[in-house]
Protein backbone atom coordinates (compact mmCIF):
# COMPACT_ATOMS: atom_id res chain seq x y z
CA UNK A 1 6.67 -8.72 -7.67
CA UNK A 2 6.42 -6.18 -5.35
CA UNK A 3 9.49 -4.32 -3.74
CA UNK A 4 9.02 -1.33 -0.94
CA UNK A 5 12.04 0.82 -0.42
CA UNK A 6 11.61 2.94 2.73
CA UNK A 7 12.64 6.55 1.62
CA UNK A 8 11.64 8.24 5.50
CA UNK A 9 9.40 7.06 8.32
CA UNK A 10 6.06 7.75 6.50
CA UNK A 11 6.97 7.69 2.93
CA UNK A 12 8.09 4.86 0.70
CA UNK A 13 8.62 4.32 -2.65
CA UNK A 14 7.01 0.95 -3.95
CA UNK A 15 7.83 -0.75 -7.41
CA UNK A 16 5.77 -2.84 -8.94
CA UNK A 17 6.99 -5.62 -11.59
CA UNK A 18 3.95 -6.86 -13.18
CA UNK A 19 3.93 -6.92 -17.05
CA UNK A 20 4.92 -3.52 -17.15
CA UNK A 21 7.05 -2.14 -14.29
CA UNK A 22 5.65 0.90 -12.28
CA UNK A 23 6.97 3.14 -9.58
CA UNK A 24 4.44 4.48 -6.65
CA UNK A 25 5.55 6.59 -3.89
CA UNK A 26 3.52 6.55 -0.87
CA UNK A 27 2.59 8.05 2.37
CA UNK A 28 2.34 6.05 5.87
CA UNK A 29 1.12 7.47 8.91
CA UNK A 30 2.34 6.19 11.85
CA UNK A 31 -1.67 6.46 13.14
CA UNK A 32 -3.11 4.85 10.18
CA UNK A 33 -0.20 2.14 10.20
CA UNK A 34 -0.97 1.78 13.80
CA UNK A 35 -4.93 1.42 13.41
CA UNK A 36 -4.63 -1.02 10.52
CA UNK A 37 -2.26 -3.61 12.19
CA UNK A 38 -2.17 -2.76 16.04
CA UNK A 39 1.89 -2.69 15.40
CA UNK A 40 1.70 -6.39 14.06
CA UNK A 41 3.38 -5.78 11.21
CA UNK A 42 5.36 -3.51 9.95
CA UNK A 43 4.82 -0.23 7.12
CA UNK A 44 6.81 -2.41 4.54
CA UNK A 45 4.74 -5.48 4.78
CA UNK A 46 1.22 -3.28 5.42
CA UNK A 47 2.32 -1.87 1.73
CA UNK A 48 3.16 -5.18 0.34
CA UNK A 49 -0.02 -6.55 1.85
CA UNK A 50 -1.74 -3.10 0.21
CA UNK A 51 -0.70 -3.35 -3.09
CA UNK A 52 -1.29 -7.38 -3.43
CA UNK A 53 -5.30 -6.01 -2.52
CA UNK A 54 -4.81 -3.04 -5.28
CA UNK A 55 -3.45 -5.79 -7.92
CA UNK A 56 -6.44 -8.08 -7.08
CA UNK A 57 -8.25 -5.16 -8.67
CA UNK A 58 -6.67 -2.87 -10.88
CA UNK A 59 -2.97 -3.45 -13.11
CA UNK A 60 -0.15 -2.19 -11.70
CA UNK A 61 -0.58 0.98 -14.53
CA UNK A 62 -3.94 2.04 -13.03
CA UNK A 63 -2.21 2.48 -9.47
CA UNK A 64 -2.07 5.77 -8.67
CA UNK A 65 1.58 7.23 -8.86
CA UNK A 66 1.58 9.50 -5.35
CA UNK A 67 -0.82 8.65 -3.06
CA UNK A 68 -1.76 8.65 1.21
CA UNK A 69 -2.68 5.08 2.42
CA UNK A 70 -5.97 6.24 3.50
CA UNK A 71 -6.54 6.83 -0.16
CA UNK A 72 -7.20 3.38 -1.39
CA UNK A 73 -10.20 3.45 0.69
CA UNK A 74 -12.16 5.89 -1.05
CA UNK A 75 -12.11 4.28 -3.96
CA UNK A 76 -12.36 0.59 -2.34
CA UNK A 77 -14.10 0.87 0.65
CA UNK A 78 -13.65 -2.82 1.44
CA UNK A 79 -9.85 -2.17 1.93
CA UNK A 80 -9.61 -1.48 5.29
CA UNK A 81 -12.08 -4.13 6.78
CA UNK A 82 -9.71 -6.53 4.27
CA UNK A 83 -6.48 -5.73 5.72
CA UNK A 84 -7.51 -5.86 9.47
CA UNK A 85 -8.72 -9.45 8.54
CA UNK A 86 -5.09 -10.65 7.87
């Protein structure tokens, strides 16, 4: 289960309840929200829709704790192209 609690307009603190439950607080830009959904959607879902990609991958405990967005790309470069596919 994933809940994201909006703490200001780019940064959010996600929980994750998976086995073990872990805490991740996040950054949003409004450009990078913006160039991965066109607006569709909004930062809350974009995170959900973020971590279900991370948890195809990696547990919940290798998530980093504090991280940018943008970050998940360098270490999955299919992440972007996956999330502007819906």
């Amino acid at each position: 289960m994933i809940e994201v609690q909006r703490v200001s307009d780019t940064k959010f603190e996600v929980t994750v309840k998976s086995g073990s439950t872990t805490q991740h607080t996040v950054t949003v830009s409004d450009d990078y929200h913006q160039e991965l959904t066109g607006g569709a959607v909004s930062k809350e879902d974009l995170l959900k829709r973020s971590f279900e990609f991370l948890l195809e991958r990696e547990p919940n405990t290798a998530i980093l704790r504090t991280f940018d967005l943008p970050v998940i790309s360098n270490y999955f470069p299919e992440y972007e192209q996956t999330i502007k596919a819906g």
